[in-house]
N, C-alpha and C. Protein backbone atom coordinates (compact mmCIF):
# COMPACT_ATOMS: atom_id res chain seq x y z
N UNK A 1 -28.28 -4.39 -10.38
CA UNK A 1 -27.29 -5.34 -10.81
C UNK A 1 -25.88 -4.75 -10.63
N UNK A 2 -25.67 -3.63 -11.14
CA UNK A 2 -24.51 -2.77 -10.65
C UNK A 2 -23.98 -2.75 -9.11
N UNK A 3 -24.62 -2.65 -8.22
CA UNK A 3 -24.51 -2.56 -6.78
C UNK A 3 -24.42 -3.82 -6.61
N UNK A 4 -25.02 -4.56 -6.97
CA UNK A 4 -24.82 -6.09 -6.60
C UNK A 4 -22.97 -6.05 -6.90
N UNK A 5 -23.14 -6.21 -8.21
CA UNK A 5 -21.92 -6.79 -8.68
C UNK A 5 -20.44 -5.60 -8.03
N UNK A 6 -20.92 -4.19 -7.61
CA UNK A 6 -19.75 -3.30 -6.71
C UNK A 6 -19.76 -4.27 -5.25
N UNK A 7 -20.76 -4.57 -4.78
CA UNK A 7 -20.78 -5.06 -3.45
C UNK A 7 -19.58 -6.35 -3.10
N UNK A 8 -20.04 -7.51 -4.22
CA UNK A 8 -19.60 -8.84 -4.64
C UNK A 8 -17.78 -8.43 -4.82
N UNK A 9 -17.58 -7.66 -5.34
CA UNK A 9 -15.80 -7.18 -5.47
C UNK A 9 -15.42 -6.52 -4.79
N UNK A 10 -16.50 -5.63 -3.71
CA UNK A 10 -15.49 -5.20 -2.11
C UNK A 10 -15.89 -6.03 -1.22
N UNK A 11 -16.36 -7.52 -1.65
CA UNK A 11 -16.15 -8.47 -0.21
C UNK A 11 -15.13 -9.37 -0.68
N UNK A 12 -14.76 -9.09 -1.95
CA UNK A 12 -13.79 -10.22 -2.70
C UNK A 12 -12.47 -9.75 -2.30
N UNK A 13 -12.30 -8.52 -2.56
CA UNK A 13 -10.80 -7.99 -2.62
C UNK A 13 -11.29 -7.01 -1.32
N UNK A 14 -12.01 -7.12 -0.66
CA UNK A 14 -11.97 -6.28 1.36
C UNK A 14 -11.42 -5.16 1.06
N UNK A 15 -12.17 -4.48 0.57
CA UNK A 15 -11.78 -3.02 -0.21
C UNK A 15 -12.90 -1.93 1.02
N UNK A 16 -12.75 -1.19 1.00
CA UNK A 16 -13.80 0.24 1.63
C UNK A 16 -14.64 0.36 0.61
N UNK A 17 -15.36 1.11 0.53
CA UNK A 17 -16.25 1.51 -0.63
C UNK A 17 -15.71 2.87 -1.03
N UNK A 18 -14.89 3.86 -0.38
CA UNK A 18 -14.18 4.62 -1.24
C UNK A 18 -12.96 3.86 -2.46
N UNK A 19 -12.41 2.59 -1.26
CA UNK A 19 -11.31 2.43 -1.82
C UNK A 19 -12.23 1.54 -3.36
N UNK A 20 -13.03 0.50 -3.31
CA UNK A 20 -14.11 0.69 -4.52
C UNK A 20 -14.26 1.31 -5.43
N UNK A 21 -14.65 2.37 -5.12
CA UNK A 21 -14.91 3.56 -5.86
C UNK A 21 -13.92 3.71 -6.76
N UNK A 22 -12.78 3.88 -6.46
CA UNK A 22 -11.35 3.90 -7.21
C UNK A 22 -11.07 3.06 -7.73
N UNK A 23 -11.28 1.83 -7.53
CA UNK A 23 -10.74 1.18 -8.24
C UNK A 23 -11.48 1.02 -9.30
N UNK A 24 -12.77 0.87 -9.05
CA UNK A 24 -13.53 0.62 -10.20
C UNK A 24 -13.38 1.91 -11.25
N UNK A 25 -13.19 3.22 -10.91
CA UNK A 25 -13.17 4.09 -12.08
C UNK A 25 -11.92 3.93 -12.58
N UNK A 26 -10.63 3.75 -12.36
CA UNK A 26 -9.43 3.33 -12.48
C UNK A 26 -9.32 1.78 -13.18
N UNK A 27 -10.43 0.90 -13.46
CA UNK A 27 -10.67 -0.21 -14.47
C UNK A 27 -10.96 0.47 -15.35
N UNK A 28 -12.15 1.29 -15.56
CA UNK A 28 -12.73 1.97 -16.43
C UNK A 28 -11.61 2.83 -17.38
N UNK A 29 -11.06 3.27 -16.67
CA UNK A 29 -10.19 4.34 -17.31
C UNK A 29 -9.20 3.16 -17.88
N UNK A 30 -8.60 2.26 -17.16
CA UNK A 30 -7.84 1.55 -17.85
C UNK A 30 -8.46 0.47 -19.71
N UNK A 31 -9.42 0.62 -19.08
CA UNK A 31 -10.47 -0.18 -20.35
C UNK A 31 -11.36 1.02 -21.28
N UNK A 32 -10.36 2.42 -20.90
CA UNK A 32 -11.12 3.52 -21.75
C UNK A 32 -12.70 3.88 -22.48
N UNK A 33 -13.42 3.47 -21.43
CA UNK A 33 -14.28 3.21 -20.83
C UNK A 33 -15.18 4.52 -20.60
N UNK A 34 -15.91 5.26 -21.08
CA UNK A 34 -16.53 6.83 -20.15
C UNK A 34 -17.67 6.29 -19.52
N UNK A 35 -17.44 5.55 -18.62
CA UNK A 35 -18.00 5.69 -17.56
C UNK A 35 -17.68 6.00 -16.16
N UNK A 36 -18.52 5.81 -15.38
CA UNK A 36 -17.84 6.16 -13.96
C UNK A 36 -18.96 5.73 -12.63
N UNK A 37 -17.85 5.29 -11.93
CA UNK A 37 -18.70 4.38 -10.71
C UNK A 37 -19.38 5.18 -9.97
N UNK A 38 -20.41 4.39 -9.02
CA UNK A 38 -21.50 5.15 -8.48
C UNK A 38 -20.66 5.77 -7.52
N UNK A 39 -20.93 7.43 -6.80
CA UNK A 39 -20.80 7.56 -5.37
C UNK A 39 -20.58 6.59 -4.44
N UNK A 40 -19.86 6.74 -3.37
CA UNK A 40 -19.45 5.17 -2.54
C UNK A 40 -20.85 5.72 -1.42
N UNK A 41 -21.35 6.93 -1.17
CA UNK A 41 -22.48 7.24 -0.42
C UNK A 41 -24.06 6.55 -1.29
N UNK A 42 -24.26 6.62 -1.77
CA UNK A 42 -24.84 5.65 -3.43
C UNK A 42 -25.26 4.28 -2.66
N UNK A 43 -23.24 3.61 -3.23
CA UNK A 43 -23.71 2.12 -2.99
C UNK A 43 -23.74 2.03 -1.31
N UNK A 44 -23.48 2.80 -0.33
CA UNK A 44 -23.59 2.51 0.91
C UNK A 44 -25.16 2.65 0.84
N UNK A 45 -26.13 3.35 0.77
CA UNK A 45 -27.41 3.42 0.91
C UNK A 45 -28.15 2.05 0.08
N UNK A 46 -27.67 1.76 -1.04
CA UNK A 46 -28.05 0.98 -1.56
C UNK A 46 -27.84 -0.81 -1.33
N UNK A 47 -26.74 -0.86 -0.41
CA UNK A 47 -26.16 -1.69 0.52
C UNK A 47 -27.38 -2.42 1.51
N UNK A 48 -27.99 -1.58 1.77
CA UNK A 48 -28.77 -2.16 3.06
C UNK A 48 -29.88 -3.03 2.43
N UNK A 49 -30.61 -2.64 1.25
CA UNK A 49 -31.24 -3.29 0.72
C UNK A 49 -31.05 -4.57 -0.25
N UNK A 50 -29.92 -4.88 -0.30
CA UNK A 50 -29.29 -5.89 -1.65
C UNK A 50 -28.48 -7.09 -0.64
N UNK A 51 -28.86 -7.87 -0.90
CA UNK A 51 -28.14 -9.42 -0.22
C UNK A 51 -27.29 -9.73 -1.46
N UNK A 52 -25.87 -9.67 -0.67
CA UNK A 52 -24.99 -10.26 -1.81
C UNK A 52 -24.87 -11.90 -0.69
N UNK A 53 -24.90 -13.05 -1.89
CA UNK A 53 -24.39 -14.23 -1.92
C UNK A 53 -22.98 -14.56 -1.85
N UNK A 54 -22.16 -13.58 -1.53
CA UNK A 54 -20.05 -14.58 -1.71
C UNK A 54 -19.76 -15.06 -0.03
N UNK A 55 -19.75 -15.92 0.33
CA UNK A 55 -18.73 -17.02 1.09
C UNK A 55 -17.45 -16.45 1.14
N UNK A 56 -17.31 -15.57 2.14
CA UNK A 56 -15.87 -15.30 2.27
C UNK A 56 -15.14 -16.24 3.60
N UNK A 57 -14.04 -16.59 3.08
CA UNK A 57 -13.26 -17.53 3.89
C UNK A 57 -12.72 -16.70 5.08
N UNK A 58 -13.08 -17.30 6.36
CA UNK A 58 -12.58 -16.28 7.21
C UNK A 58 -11.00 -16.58 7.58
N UNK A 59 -10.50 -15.32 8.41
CA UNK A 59 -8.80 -15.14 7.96
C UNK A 59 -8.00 -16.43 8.82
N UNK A 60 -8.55 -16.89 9.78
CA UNK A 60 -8.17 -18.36 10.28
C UNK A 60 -7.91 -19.71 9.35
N UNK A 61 -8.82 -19.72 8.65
CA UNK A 61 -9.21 -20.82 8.38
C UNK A 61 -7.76 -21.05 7.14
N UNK A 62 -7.50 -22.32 7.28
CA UNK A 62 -6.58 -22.72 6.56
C UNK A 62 -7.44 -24.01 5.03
N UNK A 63 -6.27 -23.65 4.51
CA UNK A 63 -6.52 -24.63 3.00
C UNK A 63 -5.75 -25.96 2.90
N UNK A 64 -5.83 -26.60 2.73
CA UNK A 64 -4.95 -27.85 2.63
C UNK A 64 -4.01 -27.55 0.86
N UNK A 65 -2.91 -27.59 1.09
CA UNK A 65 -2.12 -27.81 -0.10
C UNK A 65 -1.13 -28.94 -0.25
N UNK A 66 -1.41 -29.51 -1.50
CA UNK A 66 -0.20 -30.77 -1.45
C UNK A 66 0.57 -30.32 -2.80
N UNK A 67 2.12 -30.39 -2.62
CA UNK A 67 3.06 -30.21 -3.33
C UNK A 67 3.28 -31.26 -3.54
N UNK A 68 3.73 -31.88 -4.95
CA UNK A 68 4.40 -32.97 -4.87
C UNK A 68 5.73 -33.27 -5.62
N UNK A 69 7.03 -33.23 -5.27
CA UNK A 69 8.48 -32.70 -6.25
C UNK A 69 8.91 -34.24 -6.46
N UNK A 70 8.87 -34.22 -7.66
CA UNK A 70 9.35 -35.44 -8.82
C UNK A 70 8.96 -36.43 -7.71
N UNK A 71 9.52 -37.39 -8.39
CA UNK A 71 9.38 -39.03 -8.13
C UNK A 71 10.14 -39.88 -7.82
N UNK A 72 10.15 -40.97 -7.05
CA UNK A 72 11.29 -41.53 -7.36
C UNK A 72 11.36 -42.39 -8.07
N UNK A 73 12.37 -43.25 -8.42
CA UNK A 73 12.64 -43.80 -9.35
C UNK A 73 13.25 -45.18 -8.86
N UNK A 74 12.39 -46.11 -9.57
CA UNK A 74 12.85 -47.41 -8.94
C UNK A 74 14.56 -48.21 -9.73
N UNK A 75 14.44 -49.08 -8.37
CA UNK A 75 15.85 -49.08 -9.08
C UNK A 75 15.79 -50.90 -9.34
N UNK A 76 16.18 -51.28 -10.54
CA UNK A 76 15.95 -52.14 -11.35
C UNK A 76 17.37 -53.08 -11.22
């Protein structure tokens, strides 16, 4: 479940698995926390066997956004 859930946040935020590694002990430490994340050699071995499920949007693909600034105002 651990590897799952390290895997799922370096396809979220396209991190390395060193850069992973850091961050996740660097949550920990921020949430004073004694723990500490697996080896990034760890979750790479453990990688091959675990299907993560996230849909990452590839870097082309666009979003539709609609802004919409005030209204107008009818005139009476």
């Amino acid at each position: 479940m651990a590897i799952t859930s390290l895997l799922m946040l370096k396809r979220i935020f396209i991190l390395t698995l060193r850069a992973l590694q850091g961050f996740i002990d660097s949550i920990f430490i921020l949430m004073k926390v004694p723990l500490n994340c697996p080896d990034y050699t760890c979750i790479s071995k453990r990688a091959k066997s675990v299907n993560v499920p996230v849909k990452i949007p590839t870097p082309g693909e666009i979003a539709p956004i609609v802004i919409k600034h005030g209204q107008r105002k009818r005139r009476i």
